[in-house]
Protein backbone atom coordinates (compact mmCIF):
# COMPACT_ATOMS: atom_id res chain seq x y z
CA UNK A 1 41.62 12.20 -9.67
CA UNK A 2 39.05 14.38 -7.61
CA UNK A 3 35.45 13.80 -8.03
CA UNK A 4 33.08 16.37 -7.15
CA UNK A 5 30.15 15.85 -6.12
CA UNK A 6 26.91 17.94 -6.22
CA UNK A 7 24.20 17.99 -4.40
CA UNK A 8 21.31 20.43 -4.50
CA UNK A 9 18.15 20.85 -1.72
CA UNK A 10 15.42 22.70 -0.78
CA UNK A 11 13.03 22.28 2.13
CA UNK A 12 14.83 18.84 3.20
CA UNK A 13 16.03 18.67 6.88
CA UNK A 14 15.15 15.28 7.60
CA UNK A 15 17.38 13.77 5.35
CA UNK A 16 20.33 16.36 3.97
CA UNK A 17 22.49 15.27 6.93
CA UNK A 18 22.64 11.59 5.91
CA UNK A 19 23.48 12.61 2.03
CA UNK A 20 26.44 14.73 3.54
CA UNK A 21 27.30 11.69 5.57
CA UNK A 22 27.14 9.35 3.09
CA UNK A 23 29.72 12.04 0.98
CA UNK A 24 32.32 12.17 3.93
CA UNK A 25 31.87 8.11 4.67
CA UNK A 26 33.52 7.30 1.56
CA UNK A 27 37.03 6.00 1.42
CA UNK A 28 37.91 7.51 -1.38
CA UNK A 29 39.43 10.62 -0.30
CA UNK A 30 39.45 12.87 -3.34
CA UNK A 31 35.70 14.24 -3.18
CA UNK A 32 34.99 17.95 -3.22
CA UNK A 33 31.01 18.30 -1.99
CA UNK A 34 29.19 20.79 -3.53
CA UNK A 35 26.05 21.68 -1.79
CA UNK A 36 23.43 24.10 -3.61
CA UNK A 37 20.03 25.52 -1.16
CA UNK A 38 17.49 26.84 -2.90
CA UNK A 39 16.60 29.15 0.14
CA UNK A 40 14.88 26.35 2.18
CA UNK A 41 13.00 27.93 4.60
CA UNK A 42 11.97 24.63 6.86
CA UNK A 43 16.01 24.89 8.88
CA UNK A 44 17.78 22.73 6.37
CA UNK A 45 20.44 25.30 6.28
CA UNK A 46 21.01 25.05 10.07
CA UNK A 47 21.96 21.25 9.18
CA UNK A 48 24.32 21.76 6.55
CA UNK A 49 26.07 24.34 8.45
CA UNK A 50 27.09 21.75 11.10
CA UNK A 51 29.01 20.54 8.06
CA UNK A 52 30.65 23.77 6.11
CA UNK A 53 34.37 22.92 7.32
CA UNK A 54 34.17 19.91 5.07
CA UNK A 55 32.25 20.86 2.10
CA UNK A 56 34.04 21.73 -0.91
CA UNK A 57 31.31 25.02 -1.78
CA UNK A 58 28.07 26.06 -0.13
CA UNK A 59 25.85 28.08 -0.84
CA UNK A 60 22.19 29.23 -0.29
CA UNK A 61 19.86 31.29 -2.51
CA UNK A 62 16.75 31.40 -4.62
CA UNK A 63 17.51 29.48 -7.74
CA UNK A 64 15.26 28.61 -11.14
CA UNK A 65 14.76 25.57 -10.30
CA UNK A 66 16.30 22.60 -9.64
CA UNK A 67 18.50 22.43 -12.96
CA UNK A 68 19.56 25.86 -12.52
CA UNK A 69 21.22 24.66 -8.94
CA UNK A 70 22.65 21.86 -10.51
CA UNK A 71 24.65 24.09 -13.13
CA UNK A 72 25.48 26.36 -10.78
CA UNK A 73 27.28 23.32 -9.02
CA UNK A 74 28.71 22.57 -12.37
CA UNK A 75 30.08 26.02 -12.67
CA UNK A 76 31.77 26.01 -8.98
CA UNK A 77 33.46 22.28 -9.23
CA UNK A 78 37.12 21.79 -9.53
CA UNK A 79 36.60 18.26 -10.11
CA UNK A 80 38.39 16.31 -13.31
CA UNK A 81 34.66 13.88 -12.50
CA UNK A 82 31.49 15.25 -11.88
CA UNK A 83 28.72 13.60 -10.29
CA UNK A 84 25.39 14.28 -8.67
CA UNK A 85 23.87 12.85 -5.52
CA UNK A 86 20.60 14.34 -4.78
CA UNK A 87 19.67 15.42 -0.61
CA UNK A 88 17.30 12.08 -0.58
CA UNK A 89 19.68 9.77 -1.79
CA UNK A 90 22.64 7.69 -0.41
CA UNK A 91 25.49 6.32 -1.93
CA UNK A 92 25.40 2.22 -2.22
CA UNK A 93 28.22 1.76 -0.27
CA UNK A 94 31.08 3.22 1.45
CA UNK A 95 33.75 2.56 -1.43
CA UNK A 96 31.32 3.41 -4.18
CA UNK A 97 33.42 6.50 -5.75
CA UNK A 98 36.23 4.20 -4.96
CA UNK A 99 34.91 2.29 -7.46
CA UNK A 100 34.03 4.73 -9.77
CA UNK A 101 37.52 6.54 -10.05
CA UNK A 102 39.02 2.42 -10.86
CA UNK A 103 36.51 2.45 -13.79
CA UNK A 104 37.59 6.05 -15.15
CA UNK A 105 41.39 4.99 -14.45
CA UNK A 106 41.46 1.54 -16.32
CA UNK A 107 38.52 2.22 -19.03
CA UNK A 108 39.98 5.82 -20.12
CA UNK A 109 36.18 6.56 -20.83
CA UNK A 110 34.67 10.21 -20.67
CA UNK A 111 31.56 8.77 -19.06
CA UNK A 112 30.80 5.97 -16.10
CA UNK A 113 27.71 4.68 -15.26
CA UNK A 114 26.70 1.93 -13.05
CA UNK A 115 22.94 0.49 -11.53
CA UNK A 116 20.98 1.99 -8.91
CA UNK A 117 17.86 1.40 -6.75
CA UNK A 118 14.80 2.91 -5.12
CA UNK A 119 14.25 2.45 -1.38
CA UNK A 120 11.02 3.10 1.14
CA UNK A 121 11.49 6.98 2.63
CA UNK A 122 12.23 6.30 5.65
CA UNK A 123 13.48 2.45 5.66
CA UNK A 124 16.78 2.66 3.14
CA UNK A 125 17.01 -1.38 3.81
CA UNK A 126 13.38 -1.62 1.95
CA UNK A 127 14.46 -1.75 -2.00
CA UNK A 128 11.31 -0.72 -3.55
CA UNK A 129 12.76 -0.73 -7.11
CA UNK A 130 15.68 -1.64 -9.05
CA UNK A 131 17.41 0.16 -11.69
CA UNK A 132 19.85 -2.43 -13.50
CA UNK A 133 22.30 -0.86 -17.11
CA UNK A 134 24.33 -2.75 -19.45
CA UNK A 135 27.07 -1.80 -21.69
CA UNK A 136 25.88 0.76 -24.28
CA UNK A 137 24.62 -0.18 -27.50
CA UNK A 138 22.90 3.00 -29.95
CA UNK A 139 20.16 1.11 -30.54
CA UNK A 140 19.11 1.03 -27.08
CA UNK A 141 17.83 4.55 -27.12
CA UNK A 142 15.21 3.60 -29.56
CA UNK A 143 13.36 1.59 -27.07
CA UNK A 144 13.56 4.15 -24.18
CA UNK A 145 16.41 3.25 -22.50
CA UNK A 146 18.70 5.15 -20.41
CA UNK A 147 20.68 4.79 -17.45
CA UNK A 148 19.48 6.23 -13.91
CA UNK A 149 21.03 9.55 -14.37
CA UNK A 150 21.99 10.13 -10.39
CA UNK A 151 24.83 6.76 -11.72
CA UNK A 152 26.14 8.63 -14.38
CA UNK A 153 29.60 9.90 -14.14
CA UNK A 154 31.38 12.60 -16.55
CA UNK A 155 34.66 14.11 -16.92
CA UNK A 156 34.56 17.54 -16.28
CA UNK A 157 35.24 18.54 -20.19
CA UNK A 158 32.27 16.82 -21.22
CA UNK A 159 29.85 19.37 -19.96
CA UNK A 160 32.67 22.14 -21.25
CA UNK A 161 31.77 20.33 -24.53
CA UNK A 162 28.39 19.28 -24.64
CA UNK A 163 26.88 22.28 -22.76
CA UNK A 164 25.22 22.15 -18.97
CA UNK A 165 21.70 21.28 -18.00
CA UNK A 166 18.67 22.85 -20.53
CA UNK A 167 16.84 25.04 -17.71
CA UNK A 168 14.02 25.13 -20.52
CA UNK A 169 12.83 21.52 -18.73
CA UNK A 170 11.45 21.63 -15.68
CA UNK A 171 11.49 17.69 -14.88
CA UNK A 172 13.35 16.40 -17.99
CA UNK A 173 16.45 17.81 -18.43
CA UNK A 174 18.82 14.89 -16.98
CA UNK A 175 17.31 12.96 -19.83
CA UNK A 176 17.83 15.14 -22.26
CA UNK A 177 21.18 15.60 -21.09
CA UNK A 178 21.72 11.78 -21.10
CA UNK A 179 20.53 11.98 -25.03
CA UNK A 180 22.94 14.62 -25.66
CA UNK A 181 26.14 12.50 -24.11
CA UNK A 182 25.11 8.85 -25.53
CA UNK A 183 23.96 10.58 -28.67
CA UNK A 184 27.89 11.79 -29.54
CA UNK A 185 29.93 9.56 -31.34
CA UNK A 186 32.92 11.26 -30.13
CA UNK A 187 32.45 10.07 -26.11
CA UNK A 188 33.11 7.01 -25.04
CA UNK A 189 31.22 5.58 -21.69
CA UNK A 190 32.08 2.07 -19.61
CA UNK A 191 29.09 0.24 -18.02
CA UNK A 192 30.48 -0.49 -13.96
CA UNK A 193 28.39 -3.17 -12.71
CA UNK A 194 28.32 -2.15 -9.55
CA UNK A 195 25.35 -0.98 -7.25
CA UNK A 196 25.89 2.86 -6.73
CA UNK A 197 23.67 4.75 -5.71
CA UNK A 198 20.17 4.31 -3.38
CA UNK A 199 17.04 6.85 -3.96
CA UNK A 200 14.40 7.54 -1.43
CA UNK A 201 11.12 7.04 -3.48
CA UNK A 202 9.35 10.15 -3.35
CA UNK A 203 11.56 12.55 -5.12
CA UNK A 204 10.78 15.48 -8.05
CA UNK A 205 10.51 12.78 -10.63
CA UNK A 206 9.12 10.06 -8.38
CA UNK A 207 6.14 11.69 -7.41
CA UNK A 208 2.40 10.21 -9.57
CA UNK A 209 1.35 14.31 -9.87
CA UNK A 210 3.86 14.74 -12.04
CA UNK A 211 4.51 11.82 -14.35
CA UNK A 212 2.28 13.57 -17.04
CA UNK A 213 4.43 16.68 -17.19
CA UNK A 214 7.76 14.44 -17.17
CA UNK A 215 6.26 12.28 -20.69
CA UNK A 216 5.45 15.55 -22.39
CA UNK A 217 8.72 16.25 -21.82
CA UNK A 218 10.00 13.25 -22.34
CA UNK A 219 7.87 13.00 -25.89
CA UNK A 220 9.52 16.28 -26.62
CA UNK A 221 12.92 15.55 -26.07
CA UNK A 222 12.65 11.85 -27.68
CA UNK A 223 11.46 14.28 -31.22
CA UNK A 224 14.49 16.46 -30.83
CA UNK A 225 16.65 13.40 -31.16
CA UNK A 226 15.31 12.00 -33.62
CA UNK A 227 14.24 8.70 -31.75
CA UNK A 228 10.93 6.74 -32.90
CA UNK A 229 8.47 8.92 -30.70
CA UNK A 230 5.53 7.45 -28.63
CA UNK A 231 7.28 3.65 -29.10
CA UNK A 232 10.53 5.17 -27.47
CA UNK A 233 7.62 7.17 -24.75
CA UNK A 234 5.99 3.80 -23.83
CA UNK A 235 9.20 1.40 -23.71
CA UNK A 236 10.80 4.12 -21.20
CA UNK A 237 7.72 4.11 -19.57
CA UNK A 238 7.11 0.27 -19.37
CA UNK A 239 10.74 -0.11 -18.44
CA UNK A 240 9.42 0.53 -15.12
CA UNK A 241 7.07 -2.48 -14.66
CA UNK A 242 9.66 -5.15 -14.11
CA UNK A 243 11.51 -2.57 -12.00
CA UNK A 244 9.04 -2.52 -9.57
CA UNK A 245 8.23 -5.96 -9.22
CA UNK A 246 11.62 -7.77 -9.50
CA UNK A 247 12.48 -6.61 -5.52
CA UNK A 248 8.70 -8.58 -5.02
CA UNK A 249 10.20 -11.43 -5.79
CA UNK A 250 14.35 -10.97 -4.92
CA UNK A 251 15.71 -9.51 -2.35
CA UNK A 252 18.63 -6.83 -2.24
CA UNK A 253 20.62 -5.41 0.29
């Protein structure tokens, strides 16, 4: 089974060449890495072409933004899985897609998802927050919850299916995405209780500036699926408070 796995980037040198290492340090060996440049103009393409003999597809242009890269990645993966690790972020561990291809294998499910976490910029070892799933229930949605979208995992016929990324969002769209696949009766998903994936804090989404945008959005995608509006809003948003303060009080590795 290969898993592809896209990354997109603009304007990061610092840390692009640890996401590609973090790629080609897994023991899996089935990964195509798809990475998509915006056009950075800071050298960041200088780093990933220290790296082109062992990605699956580069390329860098001007895109629409960063949903437009990530369904341009979409369009170019040969993949049977499809995943997305963003030019911040790490993977958990070195036998993470290991672990992901075992869950596809055994579960037969069209969709994988497991828990992730939020570390400090520049020290990965500092968990700032902690992003913990559970096996799917519909009624979950209601009350704002979703799983962190950089652990979800999809066949590749799902987005054939269900359509790619809505470039009408400019920060939403991996939720509304996430609706769109946990709203369809027809796919089936398996909860892997596994640590997958670790974020550097500071990303599109991450940032205070644009948390008002990203509920507008949010609101507006919770009416399109029919989901109780501002009560689904504030549980997703007050998910986030225990988040934060569980790694106060436990520590992670």
């Amino acid at each position: 089974m290969k898993i592809s796995i896209i990354t997109i980037v603009y304007n990061n040198r610092e840390h692009i060449a640890s996401c590609i290492e973090s790629v080609l340090g897994q023991t899996y060996a089935n990964v195509e890495h798809l990475v998509i440049d915006g056009g950075s103009t800071d050298g960041t393409q200088l780093v990933i072409e220290r790296y082109t003999d062992r990605l699956g597809y580069y390329v860098s242009e001007p895109d629409k933004g960063l949903y437009n890269a990530l369904n341009k990645g979409i369009q170019k993966a040969t993949g049977a899985v499809i995943g997305i690790l963003h030019s911040d972020d790490l993977f958990y561990a070195s036998d993470t897609l290991a672990q992901v291809a075992a869950a596809f294998e055994q579960s037969g499910a069209d969709l994988v998802y497991g828990n992730g976490m939020y570390v400090d910029r520049e020290d990965i070892n500092t968990v700032k927050r902690v992003y913990r799933s559970k096996p799917f229930k519909k009624r979950y949605l209601n009350w704002g919850w979703i799983p962190l979208h950089t652990t979800i995992y999809v066949k590749r016929e799902v987005f054939d299916t269900y359509g790619l990324y809505d470039e009408g969002y400019r920060i939403a769209s991996d939720y509304e995405i996430s609706l769109r696949w946990f709203k369809a009766p027809a796919l089936n998903s398996y909860f892997l209780n596994a640590w997958l994936v670790k974020m550097r804090l500071g990303g599109k989404s991450t940032t205070a500036s644009l948390q008002k945008r990203k509920s507008a959005e949010d609101l507006q995608i919770i009416r399109k699926f029919e989901l109780p509006g501002y009560l689904t809003l504030f549980s997703k948003i007050g998910r986030k408070i225990p988040q934060y303060l569980i790694p106060k009080f436990k520590k992670f590795s």
